[in-house]
N, C-alpha and C. Protein backbone atom coordinates (compact mmCIF):
# COMPACT_ATOMS: atom_id res chain seq x y z
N UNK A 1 3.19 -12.54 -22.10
CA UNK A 1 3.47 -11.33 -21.35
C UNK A 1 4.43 -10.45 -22.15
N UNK A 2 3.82 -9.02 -22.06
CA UNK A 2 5.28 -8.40 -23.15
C UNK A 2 6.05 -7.52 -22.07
N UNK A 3 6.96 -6.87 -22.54
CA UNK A 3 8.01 -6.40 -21.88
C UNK A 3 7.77 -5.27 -20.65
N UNK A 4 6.25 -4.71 -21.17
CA UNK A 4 5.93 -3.81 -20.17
C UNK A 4 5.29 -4.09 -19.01
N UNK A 5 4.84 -5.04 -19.43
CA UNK A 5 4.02 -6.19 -18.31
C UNK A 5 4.78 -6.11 -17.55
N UNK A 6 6.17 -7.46 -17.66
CA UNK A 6 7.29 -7.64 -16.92
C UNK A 6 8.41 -6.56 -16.05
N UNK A 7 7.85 -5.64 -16.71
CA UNK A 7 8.99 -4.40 -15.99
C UNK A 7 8.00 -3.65 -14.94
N UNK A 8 6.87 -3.28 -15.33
CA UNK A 8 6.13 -3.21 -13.95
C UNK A 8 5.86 -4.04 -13.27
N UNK A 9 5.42 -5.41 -13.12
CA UNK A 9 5.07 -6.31 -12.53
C UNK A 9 6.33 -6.89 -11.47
N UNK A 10 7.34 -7.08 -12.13
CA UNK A 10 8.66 -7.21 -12.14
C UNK A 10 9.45 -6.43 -10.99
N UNK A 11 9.19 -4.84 -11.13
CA UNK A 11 9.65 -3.54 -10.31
C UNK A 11 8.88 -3.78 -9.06
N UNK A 12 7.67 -4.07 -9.05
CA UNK A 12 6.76 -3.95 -8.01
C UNK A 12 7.14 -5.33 -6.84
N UNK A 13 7.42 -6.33 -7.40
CA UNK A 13 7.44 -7.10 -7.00
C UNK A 13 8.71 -6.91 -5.65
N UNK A 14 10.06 -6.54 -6.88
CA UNK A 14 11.22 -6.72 -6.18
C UNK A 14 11.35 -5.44 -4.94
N UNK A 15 10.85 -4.04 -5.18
CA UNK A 15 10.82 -3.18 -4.53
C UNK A 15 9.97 -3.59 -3.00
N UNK A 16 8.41 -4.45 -2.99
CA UNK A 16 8.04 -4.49 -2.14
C UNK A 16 8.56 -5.94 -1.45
N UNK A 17 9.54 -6.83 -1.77
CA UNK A 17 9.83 -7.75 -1.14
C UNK A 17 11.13 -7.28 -0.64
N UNK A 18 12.08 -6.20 -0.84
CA UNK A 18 13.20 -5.46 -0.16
C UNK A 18 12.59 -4.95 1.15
N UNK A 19 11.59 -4.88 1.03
CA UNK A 19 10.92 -4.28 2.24
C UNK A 19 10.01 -4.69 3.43
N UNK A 20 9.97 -5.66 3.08
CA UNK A 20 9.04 -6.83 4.22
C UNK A 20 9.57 -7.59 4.73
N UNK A 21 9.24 -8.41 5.81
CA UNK A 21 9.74 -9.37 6.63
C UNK A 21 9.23 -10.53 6.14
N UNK A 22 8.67 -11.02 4.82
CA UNK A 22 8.09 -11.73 4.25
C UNK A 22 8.18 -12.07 3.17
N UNK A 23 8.94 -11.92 2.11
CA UNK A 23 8.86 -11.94 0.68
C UNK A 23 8.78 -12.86 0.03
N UNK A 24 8.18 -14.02 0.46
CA UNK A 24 7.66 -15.41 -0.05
C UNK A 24 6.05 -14.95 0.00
N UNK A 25 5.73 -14.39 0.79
CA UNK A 25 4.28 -14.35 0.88
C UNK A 25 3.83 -13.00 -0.19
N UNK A 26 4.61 -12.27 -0.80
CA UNK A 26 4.36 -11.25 -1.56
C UNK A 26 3.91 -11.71 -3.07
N UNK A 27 2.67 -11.21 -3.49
CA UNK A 27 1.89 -11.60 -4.87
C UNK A 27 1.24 -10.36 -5.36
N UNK A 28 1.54 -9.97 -6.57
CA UNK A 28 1.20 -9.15 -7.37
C UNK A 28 0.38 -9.64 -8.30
N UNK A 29 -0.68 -9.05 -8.62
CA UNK A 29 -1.58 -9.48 -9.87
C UNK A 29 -1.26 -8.30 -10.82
N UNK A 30 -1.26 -8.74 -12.21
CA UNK A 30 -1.72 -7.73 -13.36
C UNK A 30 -2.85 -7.86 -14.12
N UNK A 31 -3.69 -6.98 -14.27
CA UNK A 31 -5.09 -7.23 -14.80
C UNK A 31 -5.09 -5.77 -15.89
N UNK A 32 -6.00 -5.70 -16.91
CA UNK A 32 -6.15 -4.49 -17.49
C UNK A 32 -7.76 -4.09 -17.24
N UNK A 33 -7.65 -2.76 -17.08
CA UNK A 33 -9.40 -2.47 -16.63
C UNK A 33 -9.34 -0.94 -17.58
N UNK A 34 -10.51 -0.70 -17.32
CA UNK A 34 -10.89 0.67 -18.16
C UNK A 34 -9.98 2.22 -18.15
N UNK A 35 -9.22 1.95 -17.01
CA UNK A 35 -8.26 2.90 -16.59
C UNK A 35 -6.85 2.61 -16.70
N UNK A 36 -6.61 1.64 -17.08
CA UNK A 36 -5.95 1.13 -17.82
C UNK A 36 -4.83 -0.35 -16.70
N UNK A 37 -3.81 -0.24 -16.36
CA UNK A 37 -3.32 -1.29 -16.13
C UNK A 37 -3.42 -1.11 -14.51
N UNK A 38 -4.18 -2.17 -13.95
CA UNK A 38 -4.31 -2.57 -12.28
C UNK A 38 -3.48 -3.72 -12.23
N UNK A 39 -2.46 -3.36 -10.89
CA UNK A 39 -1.31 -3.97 -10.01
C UNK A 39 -2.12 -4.14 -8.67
N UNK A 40 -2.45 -5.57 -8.90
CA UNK A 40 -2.95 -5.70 -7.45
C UNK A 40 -1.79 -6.36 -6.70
N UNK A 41 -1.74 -5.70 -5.36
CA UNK A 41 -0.18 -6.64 -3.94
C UNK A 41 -0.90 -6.63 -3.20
N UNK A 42 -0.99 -8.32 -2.95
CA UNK A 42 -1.05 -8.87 -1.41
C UNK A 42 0.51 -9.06 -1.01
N UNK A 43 0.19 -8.65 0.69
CA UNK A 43 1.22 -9.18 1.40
C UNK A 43 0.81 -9.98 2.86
N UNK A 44 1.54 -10.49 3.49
CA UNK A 44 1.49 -11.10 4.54
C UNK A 44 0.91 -10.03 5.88
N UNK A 45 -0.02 -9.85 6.21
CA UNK A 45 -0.79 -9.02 7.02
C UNK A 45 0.34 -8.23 8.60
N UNK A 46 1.33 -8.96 8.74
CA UNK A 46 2.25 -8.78 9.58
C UNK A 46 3.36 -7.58 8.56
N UNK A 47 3.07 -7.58 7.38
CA UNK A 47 3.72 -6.72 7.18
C UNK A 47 3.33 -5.32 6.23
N UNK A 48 2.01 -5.11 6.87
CA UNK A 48 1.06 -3.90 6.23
C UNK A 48 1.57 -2.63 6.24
N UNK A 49 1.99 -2.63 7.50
CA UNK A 49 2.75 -1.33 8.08
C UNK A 49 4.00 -0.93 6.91
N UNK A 50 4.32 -2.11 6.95
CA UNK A 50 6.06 -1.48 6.18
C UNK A 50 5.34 -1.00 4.35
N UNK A 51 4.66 -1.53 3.78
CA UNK A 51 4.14 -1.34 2.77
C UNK A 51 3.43 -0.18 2.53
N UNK A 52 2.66 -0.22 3.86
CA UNK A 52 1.96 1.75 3.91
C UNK A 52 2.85 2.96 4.30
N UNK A 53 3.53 2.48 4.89
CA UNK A 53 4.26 3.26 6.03
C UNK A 53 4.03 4.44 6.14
N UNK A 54 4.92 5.39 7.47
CA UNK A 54 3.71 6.26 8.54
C UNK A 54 3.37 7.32 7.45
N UNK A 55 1.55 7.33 7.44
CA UNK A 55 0.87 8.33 7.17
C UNK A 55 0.79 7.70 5.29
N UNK A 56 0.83 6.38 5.05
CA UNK A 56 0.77 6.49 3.84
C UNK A 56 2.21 6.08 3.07
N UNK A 57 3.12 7.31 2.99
CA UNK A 57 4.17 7.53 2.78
C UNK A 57 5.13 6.51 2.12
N UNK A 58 4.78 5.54 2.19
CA UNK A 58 5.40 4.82 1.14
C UNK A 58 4.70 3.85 0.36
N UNK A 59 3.30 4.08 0.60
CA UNK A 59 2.71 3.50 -0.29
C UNK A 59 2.59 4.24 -1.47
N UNK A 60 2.83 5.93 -1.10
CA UNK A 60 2.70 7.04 -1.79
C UNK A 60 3.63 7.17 -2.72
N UNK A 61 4.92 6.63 -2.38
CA UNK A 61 6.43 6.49 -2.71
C UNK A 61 6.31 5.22 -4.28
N UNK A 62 5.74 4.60 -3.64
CA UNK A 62 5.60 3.28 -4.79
C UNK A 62 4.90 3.35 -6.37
N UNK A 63 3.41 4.46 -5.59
CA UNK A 63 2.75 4.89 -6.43
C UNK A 63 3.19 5.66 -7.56
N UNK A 64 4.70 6.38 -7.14
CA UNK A 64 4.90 7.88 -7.54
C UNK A 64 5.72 6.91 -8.58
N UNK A 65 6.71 6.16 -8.33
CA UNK A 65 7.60 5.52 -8.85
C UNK A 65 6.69 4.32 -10.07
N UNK A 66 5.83 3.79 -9.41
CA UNK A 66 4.91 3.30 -10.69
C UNK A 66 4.20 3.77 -12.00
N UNK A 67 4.17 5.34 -11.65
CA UNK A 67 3.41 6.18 -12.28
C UNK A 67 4.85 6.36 -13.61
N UNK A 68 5.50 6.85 -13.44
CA UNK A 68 6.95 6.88 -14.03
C UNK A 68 7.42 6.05 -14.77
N UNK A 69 7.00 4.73 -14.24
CA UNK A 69 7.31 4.16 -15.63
C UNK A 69 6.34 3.40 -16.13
N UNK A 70 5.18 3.87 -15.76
CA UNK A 70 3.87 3.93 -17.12
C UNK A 70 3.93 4.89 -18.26
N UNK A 71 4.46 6.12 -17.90
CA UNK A 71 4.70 7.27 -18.17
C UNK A 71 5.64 6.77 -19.89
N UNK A 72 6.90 6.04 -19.22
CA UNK A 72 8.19 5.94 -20.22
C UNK A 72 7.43 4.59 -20.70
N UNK A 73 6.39 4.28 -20.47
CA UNK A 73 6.00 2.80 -21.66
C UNK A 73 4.46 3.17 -21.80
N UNK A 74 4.32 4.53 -21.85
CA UNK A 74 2.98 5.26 -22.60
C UNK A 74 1.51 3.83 -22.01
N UNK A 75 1.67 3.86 -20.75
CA UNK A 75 0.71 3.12 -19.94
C UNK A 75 0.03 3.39 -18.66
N UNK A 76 -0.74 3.43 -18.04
CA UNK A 76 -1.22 4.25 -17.04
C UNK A 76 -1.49 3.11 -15.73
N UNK A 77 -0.40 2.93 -14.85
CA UNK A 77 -0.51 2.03 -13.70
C UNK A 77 -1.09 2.06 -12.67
N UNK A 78 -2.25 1.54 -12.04
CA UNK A 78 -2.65 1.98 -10.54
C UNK A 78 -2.17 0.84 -9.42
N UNK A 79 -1.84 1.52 -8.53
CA UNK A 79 -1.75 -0.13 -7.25
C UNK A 79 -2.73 0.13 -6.70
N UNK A 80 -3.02 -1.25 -6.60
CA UNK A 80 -3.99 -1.67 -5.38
C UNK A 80 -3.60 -2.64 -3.67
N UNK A 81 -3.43 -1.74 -3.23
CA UNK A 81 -2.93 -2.31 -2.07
C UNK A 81 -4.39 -3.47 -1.16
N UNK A 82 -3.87 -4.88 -0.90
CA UNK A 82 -5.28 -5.58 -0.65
C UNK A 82 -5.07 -5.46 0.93
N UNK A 83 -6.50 -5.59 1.78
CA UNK A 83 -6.16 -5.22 2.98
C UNK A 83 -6.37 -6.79 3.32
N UNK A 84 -5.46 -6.81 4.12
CA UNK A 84 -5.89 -8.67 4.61
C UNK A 84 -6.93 -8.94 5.96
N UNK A 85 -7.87 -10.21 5.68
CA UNK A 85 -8.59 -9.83 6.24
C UNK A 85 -8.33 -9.73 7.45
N UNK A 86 -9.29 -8.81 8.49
CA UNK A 86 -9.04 -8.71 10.25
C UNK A 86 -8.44 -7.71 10.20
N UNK A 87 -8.28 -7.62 8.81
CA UNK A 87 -7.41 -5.43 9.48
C UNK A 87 -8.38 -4.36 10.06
N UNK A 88 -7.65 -3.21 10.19
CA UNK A 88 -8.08 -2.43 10.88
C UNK A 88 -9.49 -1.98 9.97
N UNK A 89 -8.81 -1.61 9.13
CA UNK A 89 -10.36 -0.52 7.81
C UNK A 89 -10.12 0.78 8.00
N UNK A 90 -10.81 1.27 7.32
CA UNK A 90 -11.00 2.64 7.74
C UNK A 90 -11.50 3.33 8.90
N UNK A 91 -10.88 4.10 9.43
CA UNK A 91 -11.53 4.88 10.69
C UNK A 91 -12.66 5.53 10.21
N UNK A 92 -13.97 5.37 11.35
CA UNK A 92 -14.54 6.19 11.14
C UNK A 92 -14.45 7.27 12.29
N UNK A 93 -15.39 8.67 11.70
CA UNK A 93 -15.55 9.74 12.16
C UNK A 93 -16.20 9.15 13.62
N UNK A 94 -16.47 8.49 14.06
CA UNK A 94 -17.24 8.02 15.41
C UNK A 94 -15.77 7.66 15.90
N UNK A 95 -15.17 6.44 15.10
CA UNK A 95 -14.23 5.75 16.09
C UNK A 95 -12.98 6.82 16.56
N UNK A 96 -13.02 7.87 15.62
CA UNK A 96 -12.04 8.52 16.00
C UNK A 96 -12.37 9.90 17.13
N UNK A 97 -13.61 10.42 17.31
CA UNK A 97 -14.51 11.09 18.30
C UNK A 97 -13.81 10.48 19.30
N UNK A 98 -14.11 9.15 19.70
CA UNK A 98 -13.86 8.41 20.84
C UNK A 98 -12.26 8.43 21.48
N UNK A 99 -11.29 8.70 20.27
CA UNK A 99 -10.35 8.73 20.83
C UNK A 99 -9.79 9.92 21.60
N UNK A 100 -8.39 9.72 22.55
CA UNK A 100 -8.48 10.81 23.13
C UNK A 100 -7.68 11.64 22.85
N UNK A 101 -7.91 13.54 23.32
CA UNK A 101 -6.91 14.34 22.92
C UNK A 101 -5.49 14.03 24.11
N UNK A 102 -4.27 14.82 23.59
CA UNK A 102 -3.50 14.91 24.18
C UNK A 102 -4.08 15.63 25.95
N UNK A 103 -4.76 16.53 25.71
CA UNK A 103 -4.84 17.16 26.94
C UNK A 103 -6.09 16.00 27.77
N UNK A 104 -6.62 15.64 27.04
CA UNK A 104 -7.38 14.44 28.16
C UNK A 104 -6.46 13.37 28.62
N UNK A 105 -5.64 13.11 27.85
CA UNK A 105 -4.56 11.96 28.35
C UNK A 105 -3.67 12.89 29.96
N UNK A 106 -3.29 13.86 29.33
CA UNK A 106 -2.67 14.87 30.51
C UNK A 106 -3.52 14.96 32.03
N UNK A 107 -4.49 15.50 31.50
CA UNK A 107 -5.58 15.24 32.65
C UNK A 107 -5.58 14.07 33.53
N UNK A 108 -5.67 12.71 32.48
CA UNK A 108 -5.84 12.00 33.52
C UNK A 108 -4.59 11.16 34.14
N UNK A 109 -3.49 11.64 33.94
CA UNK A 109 -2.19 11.33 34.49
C UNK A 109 -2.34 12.23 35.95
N UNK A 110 -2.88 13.57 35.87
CA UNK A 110 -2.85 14.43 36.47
C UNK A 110 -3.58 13.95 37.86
N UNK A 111 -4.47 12.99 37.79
CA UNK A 111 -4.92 12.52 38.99
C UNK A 111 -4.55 11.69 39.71
């Protein structure tokens, strides 16, 4: 492993185990692919939320900060966040139709 390995692999690790209710269960992979260096993190499914957090936002945060120091070791980092299984997935355009607006919720308080 050389030094750049270890300092991303390393960063990722310690940043997302400050942040979970879990940090025994936290595993990072490093792999190299055509785009250059993939950071895959599993975490303990109880703690998805804190890793995405609201709207993204700190998964966005991690990304930004990974990118930075690919940047200062002339390397190009992506995360891959793994979804564990039984999660939610992606919404679809149906499941979210179904949900309701604020004013239908109002409505039916209203009765």
């Amino acid at each position: 492993m050389t030094k750049v390995e270890i300092k991303d692999q390393e960063f990722l690790e310690i940043v997302v185990k400050a942040i979970v209710n879990h940090p025994d269960d936290v595993v990072v992979e490093r792999t190299l692919d055509e785009r250059g260096v993939l950071l895959t993190l599993k975490v303990n499914p109880e703690d998805m939320g804190y890793v995405i957090g609201r709207e993204g936002s700190t998964a966005k945060s991690i990304r930004t900060l990974l990118r930075i120091i690919g940047v200062k070791n002339n390397a190009r980092l992506n995360l891959k966040i793994v979804e564990p299984e039984g999660g939610r997935g992606p919404r679809t355009e149906e499941a979210k139709s179904r949900g309701k607006s604020v004013s239908d919720v109002v409505g039916d308080l209203a009765l």
